[in-house]
PDB file of N, CA and C in Angstrom:
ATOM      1  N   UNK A   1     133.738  50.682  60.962  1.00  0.00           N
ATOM      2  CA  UNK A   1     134.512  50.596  62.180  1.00  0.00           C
ATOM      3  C   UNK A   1     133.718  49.798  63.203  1.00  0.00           C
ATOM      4  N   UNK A   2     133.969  49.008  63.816  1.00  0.00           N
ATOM      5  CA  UNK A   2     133.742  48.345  64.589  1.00  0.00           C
ATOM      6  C   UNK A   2     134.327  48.507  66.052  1.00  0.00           C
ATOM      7  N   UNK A   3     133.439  48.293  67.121  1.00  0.00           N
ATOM      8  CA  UNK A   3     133.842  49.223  68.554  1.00  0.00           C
ATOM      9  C   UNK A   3     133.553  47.932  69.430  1.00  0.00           C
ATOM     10  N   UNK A   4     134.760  47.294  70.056  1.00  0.00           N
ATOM     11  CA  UNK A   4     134.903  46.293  70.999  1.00  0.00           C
ATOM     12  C   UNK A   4     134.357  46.561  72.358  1.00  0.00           C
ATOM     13  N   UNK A   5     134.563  47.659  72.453  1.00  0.00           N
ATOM     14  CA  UNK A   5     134.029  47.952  74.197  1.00  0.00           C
ATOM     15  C   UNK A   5     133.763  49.406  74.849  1.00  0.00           C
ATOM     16  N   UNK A   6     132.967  49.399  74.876  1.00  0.00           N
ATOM     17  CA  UNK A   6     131.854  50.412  75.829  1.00  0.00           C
ATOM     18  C   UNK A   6     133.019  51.166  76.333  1.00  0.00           C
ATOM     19  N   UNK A   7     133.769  51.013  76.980  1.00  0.00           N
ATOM     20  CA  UNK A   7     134.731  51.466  78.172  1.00  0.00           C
ATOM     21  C   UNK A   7     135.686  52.613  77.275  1.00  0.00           C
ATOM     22  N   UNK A   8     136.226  51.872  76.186  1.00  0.00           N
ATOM     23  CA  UNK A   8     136.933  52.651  75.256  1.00  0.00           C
ATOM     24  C   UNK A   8     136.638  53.973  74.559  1.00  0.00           C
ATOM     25  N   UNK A   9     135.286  53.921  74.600  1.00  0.00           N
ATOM     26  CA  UNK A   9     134.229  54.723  73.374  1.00  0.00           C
ATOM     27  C   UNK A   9     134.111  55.894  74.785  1.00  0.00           C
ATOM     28  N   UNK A  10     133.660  55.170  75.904  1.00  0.00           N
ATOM     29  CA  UNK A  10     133.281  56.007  76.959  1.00  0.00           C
ATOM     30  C   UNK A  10     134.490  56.839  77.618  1.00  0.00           C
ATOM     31  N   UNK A  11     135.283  56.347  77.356  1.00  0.00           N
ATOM     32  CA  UNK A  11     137.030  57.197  77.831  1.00  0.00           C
ATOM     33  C   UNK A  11     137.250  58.403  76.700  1.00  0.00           C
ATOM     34  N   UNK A  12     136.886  57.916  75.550  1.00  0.00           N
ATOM     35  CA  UNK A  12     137.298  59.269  74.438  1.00  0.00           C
ATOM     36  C   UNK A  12     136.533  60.014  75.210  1.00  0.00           C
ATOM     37  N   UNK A  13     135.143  60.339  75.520  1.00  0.00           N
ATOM     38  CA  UNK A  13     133.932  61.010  75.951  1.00  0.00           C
ATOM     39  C   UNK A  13     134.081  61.780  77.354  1.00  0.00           C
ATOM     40  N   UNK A  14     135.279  61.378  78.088  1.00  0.00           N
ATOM     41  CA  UNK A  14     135.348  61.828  79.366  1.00  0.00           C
ATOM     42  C   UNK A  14     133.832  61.643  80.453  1.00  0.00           C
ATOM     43  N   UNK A  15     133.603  60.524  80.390  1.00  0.00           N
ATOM     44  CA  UNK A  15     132.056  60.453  81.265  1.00  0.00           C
ATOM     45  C   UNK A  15     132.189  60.019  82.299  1.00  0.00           C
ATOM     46  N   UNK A  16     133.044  61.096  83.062  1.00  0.00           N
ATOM     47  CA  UNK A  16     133.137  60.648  84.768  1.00  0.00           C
ATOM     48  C   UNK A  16     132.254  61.263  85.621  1.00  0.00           C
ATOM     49  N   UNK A  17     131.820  61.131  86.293  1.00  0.00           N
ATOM     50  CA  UNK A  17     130.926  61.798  87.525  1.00  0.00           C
ATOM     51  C   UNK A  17     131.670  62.787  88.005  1.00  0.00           C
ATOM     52  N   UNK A  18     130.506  64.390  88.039  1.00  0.00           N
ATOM     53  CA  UNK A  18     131.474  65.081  88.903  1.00  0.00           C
ATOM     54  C   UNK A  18     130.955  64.930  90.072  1.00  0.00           C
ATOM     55  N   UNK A  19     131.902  65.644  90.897  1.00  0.00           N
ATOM     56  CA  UNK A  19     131.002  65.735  92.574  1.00  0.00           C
ATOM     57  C   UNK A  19     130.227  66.749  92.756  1.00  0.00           C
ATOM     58  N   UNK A  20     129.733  66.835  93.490  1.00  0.00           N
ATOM     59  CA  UNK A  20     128.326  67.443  93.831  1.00  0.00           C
ATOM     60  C   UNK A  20     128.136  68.767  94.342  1.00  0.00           C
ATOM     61  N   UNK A  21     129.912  68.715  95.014  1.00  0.00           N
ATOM     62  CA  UNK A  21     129.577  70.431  95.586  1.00  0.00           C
ATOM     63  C   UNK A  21     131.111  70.568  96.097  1.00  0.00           C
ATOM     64  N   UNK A  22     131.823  71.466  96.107  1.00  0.00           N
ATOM     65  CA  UNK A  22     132.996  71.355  95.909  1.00  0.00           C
ATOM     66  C   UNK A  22     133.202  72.790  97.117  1.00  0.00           C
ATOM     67  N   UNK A  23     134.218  72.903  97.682  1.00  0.00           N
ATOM     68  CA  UNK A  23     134.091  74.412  98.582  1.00  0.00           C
ATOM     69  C   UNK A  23     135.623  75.112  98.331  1.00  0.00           C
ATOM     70  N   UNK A  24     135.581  75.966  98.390  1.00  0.00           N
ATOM     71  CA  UNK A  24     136.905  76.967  98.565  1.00  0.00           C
ATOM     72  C   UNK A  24     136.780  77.733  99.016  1.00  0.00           C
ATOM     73  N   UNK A  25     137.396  77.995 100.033  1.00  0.00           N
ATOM     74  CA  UNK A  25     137.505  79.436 100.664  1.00  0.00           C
ATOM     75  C   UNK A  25     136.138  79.963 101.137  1.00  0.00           C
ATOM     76  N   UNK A  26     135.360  79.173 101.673  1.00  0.00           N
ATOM     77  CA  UNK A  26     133.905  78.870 102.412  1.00  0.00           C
ATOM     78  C   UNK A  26     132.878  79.280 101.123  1.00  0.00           C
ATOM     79  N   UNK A  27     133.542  79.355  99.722  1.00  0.00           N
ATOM     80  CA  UNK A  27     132.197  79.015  98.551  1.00  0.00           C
ATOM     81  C   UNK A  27     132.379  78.345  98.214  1.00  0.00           C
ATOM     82  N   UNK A  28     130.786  77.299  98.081  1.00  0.00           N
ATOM     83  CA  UNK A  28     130.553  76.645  97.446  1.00  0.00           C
ATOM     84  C   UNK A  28     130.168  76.210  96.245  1.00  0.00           C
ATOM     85  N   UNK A  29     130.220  75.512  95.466  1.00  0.00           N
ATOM     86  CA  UNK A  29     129.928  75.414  93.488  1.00  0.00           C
ATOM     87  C   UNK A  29     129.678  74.128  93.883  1.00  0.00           C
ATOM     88  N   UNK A  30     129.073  73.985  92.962  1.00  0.00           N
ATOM     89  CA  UNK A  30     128.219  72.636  92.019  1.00  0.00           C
ATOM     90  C   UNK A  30     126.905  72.827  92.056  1.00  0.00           C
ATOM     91  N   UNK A  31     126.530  73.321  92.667  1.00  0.00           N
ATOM     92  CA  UNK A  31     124.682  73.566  92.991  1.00  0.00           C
ATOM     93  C   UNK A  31     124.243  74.926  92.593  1.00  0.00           C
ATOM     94  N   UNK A  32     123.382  75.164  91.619  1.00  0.00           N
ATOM     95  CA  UNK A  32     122.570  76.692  91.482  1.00  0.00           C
ATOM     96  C   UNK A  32     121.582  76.227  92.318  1.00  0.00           C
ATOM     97  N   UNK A  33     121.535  77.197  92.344  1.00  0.00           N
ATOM     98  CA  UNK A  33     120.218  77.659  93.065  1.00  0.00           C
ATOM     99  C   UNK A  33     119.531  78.993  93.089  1.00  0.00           C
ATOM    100  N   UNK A  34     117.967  79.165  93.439  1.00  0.00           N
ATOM    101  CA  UNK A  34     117.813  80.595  92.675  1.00  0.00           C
ATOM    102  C   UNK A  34     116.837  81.046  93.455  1.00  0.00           C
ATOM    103  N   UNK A  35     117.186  82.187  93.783  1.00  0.00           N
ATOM    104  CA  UNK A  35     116.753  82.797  95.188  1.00  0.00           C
ATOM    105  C   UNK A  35     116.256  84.203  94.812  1.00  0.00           C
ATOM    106  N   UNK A  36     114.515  84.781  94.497  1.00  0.00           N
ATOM    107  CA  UNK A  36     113.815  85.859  94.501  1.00  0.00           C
ATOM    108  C   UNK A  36     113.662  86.499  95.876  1.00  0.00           C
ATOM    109  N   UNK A  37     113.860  87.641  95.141  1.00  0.00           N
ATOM    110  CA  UNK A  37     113.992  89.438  95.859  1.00  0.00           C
ATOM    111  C   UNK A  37     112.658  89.170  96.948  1.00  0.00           C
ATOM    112  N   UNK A  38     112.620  89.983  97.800  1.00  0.00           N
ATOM    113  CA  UNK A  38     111.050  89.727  98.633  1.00  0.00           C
ATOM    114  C   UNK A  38     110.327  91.358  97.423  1.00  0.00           C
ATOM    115  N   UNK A  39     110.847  92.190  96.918  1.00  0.00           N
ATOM    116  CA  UNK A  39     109.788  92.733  96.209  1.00  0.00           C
ATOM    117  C   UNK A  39     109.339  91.871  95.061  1.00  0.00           C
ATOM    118  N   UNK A  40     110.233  90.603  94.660  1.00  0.00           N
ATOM    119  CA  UNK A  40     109.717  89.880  93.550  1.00  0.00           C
ATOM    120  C   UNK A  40     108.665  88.634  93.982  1.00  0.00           C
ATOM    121  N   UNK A  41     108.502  88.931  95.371  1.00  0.00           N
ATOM    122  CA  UNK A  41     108.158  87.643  95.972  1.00  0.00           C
ATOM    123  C   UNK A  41     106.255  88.793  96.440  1.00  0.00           C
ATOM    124  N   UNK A  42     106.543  90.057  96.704  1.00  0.00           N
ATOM    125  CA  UNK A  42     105.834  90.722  96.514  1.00  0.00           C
ATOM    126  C   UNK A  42     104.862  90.847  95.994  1.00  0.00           C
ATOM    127  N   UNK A  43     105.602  90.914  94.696  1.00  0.00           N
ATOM    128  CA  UNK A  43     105.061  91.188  93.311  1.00  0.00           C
ATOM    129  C   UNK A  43     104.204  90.147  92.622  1.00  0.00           C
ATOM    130  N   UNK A  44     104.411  88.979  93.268  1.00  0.00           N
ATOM    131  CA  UNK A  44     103.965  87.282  92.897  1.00  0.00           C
ATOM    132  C   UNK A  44     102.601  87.495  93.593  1.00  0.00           C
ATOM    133  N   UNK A  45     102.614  87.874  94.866  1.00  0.00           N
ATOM    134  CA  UNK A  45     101.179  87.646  95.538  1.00  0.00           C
ATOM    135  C   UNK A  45     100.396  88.792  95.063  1.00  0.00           C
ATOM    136  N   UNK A  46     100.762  90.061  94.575  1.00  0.00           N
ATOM    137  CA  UNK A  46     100.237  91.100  94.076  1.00  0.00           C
ATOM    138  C   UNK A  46      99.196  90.274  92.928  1.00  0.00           C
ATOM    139  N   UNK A  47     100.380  89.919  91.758  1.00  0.00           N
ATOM    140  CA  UNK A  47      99.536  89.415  90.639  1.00  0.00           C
ATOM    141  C   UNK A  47      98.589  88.870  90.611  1.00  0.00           C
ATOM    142  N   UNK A  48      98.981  87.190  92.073  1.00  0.00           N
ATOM    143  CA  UNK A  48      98.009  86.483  91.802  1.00  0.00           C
ATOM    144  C   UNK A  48      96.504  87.143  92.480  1.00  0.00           C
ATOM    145  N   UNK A  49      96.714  88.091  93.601  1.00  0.00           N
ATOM    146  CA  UNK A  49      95.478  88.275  93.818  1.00  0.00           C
ATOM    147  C   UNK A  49      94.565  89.309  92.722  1.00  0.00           C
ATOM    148  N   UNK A  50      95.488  89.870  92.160  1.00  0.00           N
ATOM    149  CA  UNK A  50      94.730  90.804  90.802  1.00  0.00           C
ATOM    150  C   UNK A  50      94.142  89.674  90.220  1.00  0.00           C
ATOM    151  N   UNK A  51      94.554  88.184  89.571  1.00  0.00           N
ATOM    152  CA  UNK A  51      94.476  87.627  89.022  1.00  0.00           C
ATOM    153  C   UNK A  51      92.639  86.800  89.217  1.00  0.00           C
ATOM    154  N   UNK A  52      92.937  86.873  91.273  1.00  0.00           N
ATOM    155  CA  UNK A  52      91.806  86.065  91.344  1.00  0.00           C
ATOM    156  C   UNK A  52      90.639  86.844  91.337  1.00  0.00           C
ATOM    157  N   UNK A  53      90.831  88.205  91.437  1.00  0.00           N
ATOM    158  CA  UNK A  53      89.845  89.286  91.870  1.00  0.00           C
ATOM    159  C   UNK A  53      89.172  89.475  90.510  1.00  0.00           C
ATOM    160  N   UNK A  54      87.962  89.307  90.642  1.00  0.00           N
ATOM    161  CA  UNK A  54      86.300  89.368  90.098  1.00  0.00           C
ATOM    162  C   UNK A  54      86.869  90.865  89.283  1.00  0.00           C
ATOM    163  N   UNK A  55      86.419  90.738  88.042  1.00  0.00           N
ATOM    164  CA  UNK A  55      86.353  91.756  86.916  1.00  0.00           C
ATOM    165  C   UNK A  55      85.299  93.036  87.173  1.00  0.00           C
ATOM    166  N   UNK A  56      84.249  92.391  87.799  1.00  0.00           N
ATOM    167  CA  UNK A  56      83.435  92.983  87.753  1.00  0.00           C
ATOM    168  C   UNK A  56      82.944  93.415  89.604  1.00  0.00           C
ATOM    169  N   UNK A  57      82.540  94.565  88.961  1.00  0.00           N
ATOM    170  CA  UNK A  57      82.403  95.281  90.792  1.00  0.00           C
ATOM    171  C   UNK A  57      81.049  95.262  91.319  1.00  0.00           C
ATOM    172  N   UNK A  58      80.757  94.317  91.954  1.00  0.00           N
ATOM    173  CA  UNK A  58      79.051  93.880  92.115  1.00  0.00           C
ATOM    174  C   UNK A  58      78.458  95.280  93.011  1.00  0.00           C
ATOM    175  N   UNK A  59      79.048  95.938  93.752  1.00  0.00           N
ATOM    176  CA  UNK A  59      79.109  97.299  94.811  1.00  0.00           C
ATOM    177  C   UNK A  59      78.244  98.176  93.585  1.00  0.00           C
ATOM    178  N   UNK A  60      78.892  98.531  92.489  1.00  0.00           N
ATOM    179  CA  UNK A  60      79.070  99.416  91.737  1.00  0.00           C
ATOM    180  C   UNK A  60      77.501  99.001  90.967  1.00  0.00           C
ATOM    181  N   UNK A  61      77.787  97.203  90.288  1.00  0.00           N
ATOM    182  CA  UNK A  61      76.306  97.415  89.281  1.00  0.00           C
ATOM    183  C   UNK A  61      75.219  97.218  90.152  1.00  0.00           C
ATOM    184  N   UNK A  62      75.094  96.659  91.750  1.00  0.00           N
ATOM    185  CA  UNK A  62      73.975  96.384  92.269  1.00  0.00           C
ATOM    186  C   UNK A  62      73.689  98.042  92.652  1.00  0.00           C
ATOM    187  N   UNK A  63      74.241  98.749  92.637  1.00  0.00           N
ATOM    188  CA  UNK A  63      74.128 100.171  92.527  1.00  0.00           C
ATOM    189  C   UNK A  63      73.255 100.740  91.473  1.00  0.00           C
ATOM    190  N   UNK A  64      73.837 100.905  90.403  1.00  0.00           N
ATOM    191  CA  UNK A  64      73.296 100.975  88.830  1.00  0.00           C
ATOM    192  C   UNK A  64      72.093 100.774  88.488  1.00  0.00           C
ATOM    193  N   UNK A  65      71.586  98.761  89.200  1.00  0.00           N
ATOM    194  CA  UNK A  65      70.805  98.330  88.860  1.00  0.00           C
ATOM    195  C   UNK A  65      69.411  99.006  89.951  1.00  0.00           C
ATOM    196  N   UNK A  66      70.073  99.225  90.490  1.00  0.00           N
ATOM    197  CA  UNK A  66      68.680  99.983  91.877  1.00  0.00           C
ATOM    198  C   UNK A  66      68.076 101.596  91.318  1.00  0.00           C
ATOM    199  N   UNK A  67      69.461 101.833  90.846  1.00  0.00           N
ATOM    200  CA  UNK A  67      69.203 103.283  90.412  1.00  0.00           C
ATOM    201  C   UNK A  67      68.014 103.254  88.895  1.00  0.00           C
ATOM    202  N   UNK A  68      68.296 102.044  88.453  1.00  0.00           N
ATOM    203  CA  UNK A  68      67.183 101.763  86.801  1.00  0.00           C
ATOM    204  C   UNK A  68      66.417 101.313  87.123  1.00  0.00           C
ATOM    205  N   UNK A  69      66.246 100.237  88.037  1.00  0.00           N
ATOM    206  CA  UNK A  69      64.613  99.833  88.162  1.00  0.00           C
ATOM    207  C   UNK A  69      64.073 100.973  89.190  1.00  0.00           C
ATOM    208  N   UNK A  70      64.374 102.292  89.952  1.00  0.00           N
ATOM    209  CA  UNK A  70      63.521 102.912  90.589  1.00  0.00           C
ATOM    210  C   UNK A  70      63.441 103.957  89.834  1.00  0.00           C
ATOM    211  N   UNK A  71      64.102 104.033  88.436  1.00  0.00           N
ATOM    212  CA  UNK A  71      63.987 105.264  87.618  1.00  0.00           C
ATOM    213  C   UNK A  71      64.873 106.543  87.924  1.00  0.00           C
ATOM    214  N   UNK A  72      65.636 106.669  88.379  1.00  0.00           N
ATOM    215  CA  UNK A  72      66.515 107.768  89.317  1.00  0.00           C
ATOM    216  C   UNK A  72      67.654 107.494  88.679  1.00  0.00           C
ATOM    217  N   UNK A  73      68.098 106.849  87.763  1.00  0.00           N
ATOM    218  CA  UNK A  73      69.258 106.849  86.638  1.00  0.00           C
ATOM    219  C   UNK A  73      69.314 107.432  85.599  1.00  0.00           C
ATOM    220  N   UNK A  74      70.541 108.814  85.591  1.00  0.00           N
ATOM    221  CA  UNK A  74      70.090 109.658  84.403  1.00  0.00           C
ATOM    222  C   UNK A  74      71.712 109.972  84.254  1.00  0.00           C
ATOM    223  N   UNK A  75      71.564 110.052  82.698  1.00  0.00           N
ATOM    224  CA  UNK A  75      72.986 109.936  81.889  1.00  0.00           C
ATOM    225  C   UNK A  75      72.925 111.081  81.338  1.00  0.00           C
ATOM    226  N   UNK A  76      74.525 112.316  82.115  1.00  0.00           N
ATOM    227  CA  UNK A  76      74.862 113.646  81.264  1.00  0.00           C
ATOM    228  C   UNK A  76      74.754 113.188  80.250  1.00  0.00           C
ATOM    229  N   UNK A  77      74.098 113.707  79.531  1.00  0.00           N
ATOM    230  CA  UNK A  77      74.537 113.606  78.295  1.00  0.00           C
ATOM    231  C   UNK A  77      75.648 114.758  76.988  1.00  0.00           C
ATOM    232  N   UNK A  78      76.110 115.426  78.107  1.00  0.00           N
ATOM    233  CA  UNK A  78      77.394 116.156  77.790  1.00  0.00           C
ATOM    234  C   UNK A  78      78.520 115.174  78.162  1.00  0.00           C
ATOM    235  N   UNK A  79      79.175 114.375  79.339  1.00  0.00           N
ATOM    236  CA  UNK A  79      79.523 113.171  79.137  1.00  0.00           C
ATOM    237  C   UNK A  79      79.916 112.546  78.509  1.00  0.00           C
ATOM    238  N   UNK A  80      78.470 111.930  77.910  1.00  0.00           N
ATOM    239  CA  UNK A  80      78.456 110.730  77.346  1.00  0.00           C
ATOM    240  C   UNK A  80      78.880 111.011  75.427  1.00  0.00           C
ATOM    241  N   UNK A  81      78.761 112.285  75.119  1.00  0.00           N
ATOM    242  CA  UNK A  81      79.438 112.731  73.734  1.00  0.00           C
ATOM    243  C   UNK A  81      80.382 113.110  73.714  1.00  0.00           C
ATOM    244  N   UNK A  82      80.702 113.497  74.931  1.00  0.00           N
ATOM    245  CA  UNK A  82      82.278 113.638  74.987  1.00  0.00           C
ATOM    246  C   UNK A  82      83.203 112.255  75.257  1.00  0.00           C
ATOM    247  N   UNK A  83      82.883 111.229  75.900  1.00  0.00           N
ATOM    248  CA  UNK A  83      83.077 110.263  75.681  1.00  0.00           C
ATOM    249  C   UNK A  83      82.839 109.359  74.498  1.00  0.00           C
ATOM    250  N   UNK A  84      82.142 109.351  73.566  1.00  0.00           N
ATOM    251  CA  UNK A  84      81.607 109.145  72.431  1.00  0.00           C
ATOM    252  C   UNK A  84      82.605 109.528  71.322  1.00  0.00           C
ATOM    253  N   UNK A  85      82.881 110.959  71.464  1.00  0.00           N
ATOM    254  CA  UNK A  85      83.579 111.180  70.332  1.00  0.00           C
ATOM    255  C   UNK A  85      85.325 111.168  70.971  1.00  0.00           C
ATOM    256  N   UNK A  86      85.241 110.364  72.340  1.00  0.00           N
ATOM    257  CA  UNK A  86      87.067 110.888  72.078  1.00  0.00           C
ATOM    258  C   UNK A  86      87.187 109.034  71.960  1.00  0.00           C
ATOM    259  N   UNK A  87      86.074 108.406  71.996  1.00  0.00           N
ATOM    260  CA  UNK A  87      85.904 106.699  71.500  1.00  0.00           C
ATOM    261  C   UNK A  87      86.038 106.792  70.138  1.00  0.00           C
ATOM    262  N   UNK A  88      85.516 107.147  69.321  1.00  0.00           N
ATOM    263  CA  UNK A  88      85.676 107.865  68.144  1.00  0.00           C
ATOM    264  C   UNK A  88      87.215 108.116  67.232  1.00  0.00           C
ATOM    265  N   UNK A  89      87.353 108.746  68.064  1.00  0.00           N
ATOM    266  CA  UNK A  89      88.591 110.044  67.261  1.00  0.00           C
ATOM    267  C   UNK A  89      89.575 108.761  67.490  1.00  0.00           C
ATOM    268  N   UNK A  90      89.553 108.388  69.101  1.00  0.00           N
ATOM    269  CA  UNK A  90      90.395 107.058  68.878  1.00  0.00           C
ATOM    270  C   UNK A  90      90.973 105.823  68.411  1.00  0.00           C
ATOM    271  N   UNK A  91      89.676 105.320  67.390  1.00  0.00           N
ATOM    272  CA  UNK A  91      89.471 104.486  66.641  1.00  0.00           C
ATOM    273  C   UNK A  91      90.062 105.011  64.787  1.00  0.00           C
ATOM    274  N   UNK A  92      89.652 106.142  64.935  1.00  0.00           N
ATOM    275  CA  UNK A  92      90.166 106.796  63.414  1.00  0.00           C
ATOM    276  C   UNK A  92      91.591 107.268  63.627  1.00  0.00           C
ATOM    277  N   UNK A  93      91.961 107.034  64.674  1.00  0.00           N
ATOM    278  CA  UNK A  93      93.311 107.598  64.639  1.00  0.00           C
ATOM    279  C   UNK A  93      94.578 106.609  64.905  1.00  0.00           C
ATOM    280  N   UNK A  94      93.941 105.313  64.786  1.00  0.00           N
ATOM    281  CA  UNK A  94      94.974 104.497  64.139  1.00  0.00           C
ATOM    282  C   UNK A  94      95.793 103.648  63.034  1.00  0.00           C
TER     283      UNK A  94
END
């Protein structure tokens, strides 16, 4: 088959321009648009500052570290087996 003209091919196709924004009854169509909640807008600055915030709590180990080099750091060691074995039980119990 052989196709003489653009115009013809393009008419089967319906390739007219629509317009852009159309109104009825004071709504408007043709345009989305997409508009977040202020708790979702919230929730955005929440993340990112979790996101930028340091893993690690320098308060806490420059603490730690004062308490080991002056020797005054001492580990229950009721604690630390009870923590031990529920690290433990946790690992065998999957």
């Amino acid at each position: 088959m052989r196709v003489e003209s653009i115009s013809q091919v393009a008419s089967l196709y319906n390739t007219t321009k629509t317009t852009a924004k159309q109104s009825v009854n004071g709504a408007s169509y043709g345009r989305d648009f997409l508009s977040i909640s202020q708790t979702g807008q919230d929730y955005q600055i929440a993340k990112q500052a979790v996101a930028e915030a340091s893993d690690i709590r320098e308060d806490k180990v420059s603490q730690l570290k004062k308490q080991v080099s002056s020797n005054n750091y001492s580990v229950d060691t009721g604690d630390f087996a009870d923590k031990l074995l529920a690290q433990y039980n946790a690992m065998n119990n999957k």
